[in-house]
C-alpha atoms as a PDB file:
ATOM      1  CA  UNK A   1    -102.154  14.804 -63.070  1.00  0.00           C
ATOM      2  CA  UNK A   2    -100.816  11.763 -61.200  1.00  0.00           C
ATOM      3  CA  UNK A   3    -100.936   7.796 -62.294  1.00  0.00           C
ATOM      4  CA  UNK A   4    -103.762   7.733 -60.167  1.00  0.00           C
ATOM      5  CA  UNK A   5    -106.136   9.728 -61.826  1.00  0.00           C
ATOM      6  CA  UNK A   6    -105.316  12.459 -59.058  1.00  0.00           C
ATOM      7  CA  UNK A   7    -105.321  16.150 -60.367  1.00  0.00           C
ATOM      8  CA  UNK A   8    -103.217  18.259 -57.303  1.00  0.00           C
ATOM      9  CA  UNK A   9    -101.110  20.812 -57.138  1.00  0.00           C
ATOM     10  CA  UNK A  10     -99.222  22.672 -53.812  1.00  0.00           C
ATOM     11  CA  UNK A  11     -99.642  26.324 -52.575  1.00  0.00           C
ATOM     12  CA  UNK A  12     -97.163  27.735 -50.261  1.00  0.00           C
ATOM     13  CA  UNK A  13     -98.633  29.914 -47.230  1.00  0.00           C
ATOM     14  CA  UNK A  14     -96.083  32.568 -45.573  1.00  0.00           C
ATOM     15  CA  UNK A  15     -96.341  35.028 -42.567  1.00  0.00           C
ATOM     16  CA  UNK A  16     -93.571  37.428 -42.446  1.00  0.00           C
ATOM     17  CA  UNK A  17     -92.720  39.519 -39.495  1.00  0.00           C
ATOM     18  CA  UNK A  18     -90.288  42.405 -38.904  1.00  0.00           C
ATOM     19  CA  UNK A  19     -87.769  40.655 -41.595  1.00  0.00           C
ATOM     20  CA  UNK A  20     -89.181  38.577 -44.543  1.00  0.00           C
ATOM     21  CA  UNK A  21     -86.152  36.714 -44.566  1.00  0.00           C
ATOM     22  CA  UNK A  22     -86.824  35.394 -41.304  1.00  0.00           C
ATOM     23  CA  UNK A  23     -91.220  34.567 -41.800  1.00  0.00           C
ATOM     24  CA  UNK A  24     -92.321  31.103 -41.694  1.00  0.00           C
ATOM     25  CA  UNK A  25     -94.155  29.063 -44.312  1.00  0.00           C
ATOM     26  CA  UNK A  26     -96.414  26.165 -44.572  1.00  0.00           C
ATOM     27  CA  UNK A  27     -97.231  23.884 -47.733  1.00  0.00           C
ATOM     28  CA  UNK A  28    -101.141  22.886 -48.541  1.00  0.00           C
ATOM     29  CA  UNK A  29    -101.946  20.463 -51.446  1.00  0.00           C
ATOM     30  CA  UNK A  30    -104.955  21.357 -53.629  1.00  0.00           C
ATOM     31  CA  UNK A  31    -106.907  18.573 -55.197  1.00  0.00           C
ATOM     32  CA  UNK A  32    -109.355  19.178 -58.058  1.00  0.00           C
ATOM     33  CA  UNK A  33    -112.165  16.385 -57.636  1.00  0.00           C
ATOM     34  CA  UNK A  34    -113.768  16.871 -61.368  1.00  0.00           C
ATOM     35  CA  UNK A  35    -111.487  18.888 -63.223  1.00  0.00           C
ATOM     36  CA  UNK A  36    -111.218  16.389 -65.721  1.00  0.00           C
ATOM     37  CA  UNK A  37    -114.837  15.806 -66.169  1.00  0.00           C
ATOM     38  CA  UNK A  38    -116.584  18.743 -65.644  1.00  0.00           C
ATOM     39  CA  UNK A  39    -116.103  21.912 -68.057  1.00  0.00           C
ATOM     40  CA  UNK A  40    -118.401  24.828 -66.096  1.00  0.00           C
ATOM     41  CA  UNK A  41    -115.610  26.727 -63.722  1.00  0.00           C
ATOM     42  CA  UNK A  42    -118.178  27.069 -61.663  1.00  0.00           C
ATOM     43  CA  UNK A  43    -118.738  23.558 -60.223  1.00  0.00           C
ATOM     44  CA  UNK A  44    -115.339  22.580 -60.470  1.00  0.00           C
ATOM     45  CA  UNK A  45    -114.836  21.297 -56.563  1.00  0.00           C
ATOM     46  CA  UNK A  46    -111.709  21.358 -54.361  1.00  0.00           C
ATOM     47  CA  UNK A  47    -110.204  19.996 -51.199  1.00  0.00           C
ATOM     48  CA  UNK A  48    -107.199  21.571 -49.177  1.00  0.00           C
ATOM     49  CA  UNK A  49    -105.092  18.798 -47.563  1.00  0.00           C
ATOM     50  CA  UNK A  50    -103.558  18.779 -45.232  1.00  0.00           C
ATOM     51  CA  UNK A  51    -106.991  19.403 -42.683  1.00  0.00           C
ATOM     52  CA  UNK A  52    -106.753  21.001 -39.754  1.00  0.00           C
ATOM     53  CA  UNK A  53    -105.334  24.088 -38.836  1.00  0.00           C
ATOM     54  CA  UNK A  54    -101.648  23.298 -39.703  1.00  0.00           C
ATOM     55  CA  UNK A  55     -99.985  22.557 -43.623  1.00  0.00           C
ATOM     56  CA  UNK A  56     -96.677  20.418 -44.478  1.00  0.00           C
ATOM     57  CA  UNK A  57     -93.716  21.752 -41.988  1.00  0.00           C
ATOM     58  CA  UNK A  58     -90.374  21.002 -41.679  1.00  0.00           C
ATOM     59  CA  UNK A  59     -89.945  18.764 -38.139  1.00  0.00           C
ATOM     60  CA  UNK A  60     -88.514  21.840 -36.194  1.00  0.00           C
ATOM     61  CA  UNK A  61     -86.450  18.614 -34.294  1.00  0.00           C
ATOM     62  CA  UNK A  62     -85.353  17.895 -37.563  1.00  0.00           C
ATOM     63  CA  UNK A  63     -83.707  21.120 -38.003  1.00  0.00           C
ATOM     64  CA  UNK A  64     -83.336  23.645 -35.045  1.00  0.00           C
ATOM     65  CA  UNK A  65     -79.735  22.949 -34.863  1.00  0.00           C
ATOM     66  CA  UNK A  66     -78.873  23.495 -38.426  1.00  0.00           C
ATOM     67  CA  UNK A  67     -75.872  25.938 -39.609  1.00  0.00           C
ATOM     68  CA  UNK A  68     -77.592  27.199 -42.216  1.00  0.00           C
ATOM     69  CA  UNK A  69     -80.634  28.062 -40.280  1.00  0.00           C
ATOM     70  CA  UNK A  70     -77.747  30.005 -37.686  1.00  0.00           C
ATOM     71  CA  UNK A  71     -76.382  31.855 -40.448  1.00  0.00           C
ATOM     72  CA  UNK A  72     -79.578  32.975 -41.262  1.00  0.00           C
ATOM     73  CA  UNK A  73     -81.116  34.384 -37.875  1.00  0.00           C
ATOM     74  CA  UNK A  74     -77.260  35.870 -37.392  1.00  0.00           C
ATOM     75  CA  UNK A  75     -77.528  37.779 -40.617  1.00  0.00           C
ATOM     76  CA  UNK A  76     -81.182  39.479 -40.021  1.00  0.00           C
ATOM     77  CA  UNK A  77     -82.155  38.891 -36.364  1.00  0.00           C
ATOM     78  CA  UNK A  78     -79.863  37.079 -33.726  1.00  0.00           C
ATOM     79  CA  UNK A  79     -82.890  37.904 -31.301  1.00  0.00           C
ATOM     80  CA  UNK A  80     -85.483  35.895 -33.603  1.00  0.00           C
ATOM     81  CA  UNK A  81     -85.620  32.096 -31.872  1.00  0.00           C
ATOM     82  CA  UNK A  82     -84.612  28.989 -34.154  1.00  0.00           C
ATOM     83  CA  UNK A  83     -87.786  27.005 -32.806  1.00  0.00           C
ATOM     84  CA  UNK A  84     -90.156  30.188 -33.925  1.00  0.00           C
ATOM     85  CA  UNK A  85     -89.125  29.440 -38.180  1.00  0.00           C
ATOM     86  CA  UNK A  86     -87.106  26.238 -38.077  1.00  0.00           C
ATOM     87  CA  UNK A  87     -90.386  24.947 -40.056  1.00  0.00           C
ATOM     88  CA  UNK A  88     -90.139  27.194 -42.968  1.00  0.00           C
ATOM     89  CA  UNK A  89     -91.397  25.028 -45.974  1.00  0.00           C
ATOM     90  CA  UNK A  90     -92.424  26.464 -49.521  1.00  0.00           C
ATOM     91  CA  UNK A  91     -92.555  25.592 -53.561  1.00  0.00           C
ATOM     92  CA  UNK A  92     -93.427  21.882 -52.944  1.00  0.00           C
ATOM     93  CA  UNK A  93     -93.478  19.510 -56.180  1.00  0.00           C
ATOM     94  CA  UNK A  94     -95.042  16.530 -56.024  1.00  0.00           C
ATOM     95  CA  UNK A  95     -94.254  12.603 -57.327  1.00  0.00           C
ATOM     96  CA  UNK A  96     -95.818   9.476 -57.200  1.00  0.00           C
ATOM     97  CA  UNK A  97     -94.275   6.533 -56.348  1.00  0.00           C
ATOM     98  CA  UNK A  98     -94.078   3.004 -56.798  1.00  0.00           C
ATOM     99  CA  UNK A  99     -97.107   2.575 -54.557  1.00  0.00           C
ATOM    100  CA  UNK A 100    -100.198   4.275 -55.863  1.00  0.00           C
ATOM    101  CA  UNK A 101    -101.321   5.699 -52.568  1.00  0.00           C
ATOM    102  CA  UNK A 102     -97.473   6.905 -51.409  1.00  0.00           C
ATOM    103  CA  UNK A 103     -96.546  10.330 -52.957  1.00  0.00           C
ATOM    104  CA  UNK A 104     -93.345  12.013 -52.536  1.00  0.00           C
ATOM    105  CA  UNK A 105     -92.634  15.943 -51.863  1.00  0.00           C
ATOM    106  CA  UNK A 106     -90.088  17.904 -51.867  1.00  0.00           C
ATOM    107  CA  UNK A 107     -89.490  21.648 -51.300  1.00  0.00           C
ATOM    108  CA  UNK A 108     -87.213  24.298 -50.179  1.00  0.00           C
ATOM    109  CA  UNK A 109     -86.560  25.563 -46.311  1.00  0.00           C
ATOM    110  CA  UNK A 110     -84.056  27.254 -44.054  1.00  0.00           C
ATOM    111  CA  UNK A 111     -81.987  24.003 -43.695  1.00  0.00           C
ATOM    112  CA  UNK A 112     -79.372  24.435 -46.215  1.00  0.00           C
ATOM    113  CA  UNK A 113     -81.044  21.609 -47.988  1.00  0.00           C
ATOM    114  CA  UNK A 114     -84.028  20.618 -49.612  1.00  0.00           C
ATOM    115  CA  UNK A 115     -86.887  19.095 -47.050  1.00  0.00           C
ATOM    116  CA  UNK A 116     -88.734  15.859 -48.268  1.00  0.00           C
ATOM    117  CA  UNK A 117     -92.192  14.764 -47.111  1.00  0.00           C
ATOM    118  CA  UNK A 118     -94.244  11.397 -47.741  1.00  0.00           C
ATOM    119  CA  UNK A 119     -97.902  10.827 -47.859  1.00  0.00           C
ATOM    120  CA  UNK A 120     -99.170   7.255 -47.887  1.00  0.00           C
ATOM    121  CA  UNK A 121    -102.533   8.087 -48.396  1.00  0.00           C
ATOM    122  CA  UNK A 122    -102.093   9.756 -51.660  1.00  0.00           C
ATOM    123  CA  UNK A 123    -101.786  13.701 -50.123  1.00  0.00           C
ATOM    124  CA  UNK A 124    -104.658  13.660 -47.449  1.00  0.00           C
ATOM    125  CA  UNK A 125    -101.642  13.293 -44.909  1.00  0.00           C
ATOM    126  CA  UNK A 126     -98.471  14.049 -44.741  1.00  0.00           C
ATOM    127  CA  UNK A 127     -95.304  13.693 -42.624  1.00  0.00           C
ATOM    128  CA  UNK A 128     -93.340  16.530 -41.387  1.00  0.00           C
ATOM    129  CA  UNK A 129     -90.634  17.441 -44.037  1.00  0.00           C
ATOM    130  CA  UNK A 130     -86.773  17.147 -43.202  1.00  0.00           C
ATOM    131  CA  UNK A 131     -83.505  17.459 -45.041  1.00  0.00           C
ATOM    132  CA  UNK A 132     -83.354  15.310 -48.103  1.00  0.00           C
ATOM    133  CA  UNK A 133     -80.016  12.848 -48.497  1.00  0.00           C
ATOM    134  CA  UNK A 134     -77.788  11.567 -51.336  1.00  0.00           C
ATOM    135  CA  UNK A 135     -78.907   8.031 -49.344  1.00  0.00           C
ATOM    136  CA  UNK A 136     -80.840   7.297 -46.031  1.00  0.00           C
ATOM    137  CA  UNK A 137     -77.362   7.274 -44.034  1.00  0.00           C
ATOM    138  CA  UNK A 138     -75.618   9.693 -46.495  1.00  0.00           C
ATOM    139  CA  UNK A 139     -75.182  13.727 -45.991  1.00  0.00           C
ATOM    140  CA  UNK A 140     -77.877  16.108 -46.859  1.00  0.00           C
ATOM    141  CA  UNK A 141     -77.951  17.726 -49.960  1.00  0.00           C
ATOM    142  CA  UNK A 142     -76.974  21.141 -50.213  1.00  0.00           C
ATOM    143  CA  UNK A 143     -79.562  23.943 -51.123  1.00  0.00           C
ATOM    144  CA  UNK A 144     -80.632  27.363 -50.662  1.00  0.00           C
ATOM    145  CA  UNK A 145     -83.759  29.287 -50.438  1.00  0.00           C
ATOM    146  CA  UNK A 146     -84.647  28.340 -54.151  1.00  0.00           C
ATOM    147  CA  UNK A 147     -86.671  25.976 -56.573  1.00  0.00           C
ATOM    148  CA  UNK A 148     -85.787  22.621 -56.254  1.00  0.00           C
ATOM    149  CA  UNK A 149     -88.143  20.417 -57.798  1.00  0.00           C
ATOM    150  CA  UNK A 150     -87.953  16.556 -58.380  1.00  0.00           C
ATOM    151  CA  UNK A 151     -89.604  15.077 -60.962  1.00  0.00           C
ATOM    152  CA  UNK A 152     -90.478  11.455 -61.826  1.00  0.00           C
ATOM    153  CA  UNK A 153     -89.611   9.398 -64.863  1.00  0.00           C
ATOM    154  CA  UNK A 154     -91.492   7.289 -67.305  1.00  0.00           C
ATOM    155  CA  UNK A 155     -89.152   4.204 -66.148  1.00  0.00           C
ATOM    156  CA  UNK A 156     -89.536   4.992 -62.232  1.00  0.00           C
ATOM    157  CA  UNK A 157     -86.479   6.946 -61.250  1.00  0.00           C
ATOM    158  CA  UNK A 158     -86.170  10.169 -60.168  1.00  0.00           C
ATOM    159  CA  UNK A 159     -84.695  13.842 -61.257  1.00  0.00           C
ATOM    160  CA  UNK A 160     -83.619  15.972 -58.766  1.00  0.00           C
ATOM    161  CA  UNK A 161     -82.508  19.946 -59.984  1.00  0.00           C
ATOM    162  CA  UNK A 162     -80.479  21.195 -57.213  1.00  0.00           C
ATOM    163  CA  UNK A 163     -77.862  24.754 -56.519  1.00  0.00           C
ATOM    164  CA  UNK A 164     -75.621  22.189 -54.257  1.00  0.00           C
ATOM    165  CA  UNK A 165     -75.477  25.370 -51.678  1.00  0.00           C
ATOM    166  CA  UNK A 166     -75.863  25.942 -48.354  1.00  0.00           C
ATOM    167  CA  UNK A 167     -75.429  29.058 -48.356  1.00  0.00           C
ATOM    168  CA  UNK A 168     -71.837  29.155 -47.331  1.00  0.00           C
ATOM    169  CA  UNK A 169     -70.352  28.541 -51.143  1.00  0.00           C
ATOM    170  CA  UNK A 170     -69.476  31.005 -53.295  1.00  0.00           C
ATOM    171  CA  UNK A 171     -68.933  33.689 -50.821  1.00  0.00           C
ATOM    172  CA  UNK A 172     -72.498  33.814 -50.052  1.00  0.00           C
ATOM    173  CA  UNK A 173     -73.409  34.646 -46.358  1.00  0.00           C
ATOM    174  CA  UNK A 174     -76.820  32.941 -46.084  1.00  0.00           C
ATOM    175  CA  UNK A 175     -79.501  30.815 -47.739  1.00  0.00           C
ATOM    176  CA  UNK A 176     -81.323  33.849 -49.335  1.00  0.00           C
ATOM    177  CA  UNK A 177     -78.055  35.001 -50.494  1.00  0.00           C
ATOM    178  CA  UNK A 178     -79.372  36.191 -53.977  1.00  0.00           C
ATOM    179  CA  UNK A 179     -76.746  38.026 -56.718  1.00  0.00           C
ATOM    180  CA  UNK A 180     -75.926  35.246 -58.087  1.00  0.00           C
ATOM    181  CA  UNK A 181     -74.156  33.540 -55.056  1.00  0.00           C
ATOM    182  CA  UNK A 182     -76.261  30.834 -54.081  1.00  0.00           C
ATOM    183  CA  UNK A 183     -78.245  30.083 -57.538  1.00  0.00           C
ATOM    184  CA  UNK A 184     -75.776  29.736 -59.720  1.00  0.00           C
ATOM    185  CA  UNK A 185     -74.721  26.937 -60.715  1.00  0.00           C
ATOM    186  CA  UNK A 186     -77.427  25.047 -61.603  1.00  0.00           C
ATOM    187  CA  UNK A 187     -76.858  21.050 -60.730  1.00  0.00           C
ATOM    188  CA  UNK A 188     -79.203  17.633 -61.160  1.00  0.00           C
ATOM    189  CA  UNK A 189     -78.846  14.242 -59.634  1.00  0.00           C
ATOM    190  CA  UNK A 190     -80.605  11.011 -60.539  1.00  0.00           C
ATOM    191  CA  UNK A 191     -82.265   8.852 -57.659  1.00  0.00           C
ATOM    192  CA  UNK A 192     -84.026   5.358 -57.810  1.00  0.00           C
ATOM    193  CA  UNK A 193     -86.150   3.790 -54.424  1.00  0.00           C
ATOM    194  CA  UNK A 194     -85.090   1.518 -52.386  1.00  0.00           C
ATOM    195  CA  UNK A 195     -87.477  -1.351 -52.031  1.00  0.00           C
ATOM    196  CA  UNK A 196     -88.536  -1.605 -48.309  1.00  0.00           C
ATOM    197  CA  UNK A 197     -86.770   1.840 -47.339  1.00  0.00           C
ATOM    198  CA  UNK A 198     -88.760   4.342 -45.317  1.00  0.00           C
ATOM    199  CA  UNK A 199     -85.990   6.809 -44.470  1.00  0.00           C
ATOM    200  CA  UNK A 200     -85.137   9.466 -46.956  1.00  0.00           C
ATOM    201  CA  UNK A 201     -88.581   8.917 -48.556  1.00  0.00           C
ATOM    202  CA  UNK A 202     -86.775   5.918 -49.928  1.00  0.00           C
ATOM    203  CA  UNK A 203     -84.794   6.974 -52.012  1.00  0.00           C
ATOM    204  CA  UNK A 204     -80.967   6.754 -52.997  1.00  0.00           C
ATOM    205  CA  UNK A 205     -79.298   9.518 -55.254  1.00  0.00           C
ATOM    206  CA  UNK A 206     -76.438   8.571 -57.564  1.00  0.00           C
ATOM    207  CA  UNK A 207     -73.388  11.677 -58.358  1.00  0.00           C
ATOM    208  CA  UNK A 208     -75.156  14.971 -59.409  1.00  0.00           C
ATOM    209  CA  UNK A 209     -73.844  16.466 -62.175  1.00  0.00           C
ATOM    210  CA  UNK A 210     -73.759  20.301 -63.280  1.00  0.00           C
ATOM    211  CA  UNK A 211     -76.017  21.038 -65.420  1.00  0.00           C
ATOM    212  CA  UNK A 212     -75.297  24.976 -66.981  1.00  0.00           C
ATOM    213  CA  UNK A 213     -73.661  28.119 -64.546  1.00  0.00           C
ATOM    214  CA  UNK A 214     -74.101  31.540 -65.697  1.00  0.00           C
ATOM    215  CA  UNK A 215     -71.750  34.824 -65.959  1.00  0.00           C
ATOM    216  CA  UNK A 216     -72.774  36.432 -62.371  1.00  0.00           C
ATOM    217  CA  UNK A 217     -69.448  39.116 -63.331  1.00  0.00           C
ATOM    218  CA  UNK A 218     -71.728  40.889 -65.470  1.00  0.00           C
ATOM    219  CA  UNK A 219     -74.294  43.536 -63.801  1.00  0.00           C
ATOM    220  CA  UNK A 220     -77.908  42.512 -65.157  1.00  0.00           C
ATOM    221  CA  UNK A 221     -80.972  44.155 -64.559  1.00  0.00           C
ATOM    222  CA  UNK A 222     -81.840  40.720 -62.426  1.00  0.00           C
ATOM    223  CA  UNK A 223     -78.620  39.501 -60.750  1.00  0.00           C
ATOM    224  CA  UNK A 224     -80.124  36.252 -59.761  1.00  0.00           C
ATOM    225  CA  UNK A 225     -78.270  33.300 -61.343  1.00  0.00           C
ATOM    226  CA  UNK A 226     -80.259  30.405 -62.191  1.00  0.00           C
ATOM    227  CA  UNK A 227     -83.399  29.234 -60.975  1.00  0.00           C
ATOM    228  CA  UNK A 228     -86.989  28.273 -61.571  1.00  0.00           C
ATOM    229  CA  UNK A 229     -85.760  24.604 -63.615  1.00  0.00           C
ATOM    230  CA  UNK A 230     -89.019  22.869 -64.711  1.00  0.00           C
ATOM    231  CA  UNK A 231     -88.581  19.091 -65.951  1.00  0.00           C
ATOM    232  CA  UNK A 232     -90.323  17.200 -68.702  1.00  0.00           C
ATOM    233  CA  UNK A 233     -90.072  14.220 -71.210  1.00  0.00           C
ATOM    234  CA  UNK A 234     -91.633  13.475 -74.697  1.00  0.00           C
ATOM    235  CA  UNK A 235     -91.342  11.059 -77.161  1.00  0.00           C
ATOM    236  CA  UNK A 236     -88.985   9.289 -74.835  1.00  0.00           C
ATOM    237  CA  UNK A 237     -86.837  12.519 -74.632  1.00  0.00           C
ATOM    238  CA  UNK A 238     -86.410  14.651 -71.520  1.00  0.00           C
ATOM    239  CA  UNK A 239     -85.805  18.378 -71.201  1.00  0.00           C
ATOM    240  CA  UNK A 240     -85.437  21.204 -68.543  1.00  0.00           C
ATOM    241  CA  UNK A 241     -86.423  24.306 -68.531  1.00  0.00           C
ATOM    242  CA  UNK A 242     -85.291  27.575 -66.522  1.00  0.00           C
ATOM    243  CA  UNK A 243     -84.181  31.080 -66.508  1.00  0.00           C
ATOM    244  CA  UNK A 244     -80.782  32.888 -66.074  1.00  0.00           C
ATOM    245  CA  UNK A 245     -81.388  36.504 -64.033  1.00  0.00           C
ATOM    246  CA  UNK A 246     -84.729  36.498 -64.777  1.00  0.00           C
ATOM    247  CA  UNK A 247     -83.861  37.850 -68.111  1.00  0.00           C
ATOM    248  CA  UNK A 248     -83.856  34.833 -70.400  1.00  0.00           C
ATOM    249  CA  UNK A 249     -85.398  31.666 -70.634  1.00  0.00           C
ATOM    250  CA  UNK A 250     -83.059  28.683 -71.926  1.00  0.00           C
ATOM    251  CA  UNK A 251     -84.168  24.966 -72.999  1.00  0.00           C
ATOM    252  CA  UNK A 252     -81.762  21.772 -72.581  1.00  0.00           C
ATOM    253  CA  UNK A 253     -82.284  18.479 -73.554  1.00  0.00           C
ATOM    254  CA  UNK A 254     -80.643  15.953 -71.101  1.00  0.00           C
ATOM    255  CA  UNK A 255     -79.274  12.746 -73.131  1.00  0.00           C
ATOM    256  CA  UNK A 256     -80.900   9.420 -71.865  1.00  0.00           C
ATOM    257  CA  UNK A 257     -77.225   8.309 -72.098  1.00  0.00           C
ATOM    258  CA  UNK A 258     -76.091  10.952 -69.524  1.00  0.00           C
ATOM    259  CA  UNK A 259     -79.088   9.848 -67.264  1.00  0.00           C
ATOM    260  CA  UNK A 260     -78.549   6.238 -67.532  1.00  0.00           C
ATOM    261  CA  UNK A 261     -74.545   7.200 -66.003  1.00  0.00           C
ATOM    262  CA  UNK A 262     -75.769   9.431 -63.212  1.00  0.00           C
ATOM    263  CA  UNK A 263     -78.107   6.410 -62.059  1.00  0.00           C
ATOM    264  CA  UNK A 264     -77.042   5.077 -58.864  1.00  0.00           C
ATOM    265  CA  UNK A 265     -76.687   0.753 -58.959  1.00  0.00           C
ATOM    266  CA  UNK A 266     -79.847  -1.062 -57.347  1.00  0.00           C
ATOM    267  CA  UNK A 267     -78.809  -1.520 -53.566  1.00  0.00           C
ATOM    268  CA  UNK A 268     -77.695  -5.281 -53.182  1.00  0.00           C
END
């Protein structure tokens, strides 16, 4: 449920081939027209957004030349072309901003980074998705094929939960590098928009922080380090939410304190 009365939520559409690793994904919002009013299941109505025949991508120009995306196709298939997946996009959240009608999302790829996408027409459209940045000139953030969703908070700023991986940390040899390599640790930064700032869906990240690693020695059942965070405030509080090796679920509360030092100054 967004400011705007909105109810949507994103579904992730994927075509694999010879090698999962490899398929290609699209994102499609979901908007419930009368969930809120209407209690029969049965005339609850829907609309899938984007129209057309293609979802939310990642601008293949954006991306074709990325090192992560290399390290990829060299690890499964050095045959498969960089133009045929360089839009892989999945596991979109979405946040409102500022401007009623301009939503923010942002979602994992083959980049080495989270990809970021803006509607201005509150989801109906949206821009093709490319690698999200500490600031509209600074470096891309660093992330894996995992979770990474951003949240919004009560005061307008944002919460960004993060691996800070490419896939080349930790000895890990690629983006879907699971056992522990590229999910663990588990990091956050804190981001406020830019007034007037189009690139980077506007918005400028302060220093993340690390937020909880796990013991990847050990041999689990689930070797799979951290993922799956999920975000949320109450009573002027704010808590995440994830899992270590798919074994265990653990809460955190995140100080207001420790939020109000990650926040990056208002631009002059």
């Amino acid at each position: 449920l967004l400011p705007t009365g909105d109810v949507a939520f994103t579904v992730s559409l994927s075509t694999y081939g010879k090698r999962w690793q490899l398929g290609v994904a699209e994102v499609r919002t979901i908007h419930c027209q009368n969930i809120l009013t209407e209690a029969d299941p049965a005339k609850l109505r829907f609309r899938v957004f984007p129209e057309g025949d293609a979802g939310i991508r990642v601008d293949p120009a954006k991306g074709i030349d990325s090192p992560a995306l290399a390290r990829l196709i060299q690890a499964f298939d050095p045959t498969q072309s960089a133009a045929e997946i360089a839009w892989n996009f999945q596991e979109m959240t979405i946040v409102p901003t500022a401007d009623p009608d301009r939503w923010l999302g942002v979602g994992r790829c083959y980049l080495g980074s989270p990809a970021i996408t803006v509607s201005h027409d509150r989801g109906r459209t949206w821009a093709p998705a490319e690698a999200l940045r500490f600031a509209p000139d600074g470096p891309p953030i660093l992330h894996p094929m995992t979770m990474c969703p951003i949240a919004r908070l009560a005061d307008g700023r944002y919460i960004l939960f993060f691996t800070n991986n490419d896939g080349s940390a930790r000895n890990a040899a690629h983006v879907w590098d699971g056992d522990g390599h590229t999910r663990n640790p588990q990091w956050f930064a804190i981001a406020r928009e830019i007034p007037g700032e189009s690139r980077n869906g506007g918005l400028l990240f302060g220093t993340p922080r690390l937020l909880v690693d796990v013991d990847d020695t050990i041999d689990p059942n689930l070797k799979t380090g951290l993922s799956m965070p999920q975000f949320f405030q109450d009573s002027g509080r704010h808590f995440v939410c994830y899992n270590a090796n798919k074994e265990h679920l653990f809460l955190d509360e995140l100080p207001a304190s420790v939020l109000d030092e990650m926040t990056p100054p208002t631009p002059a």
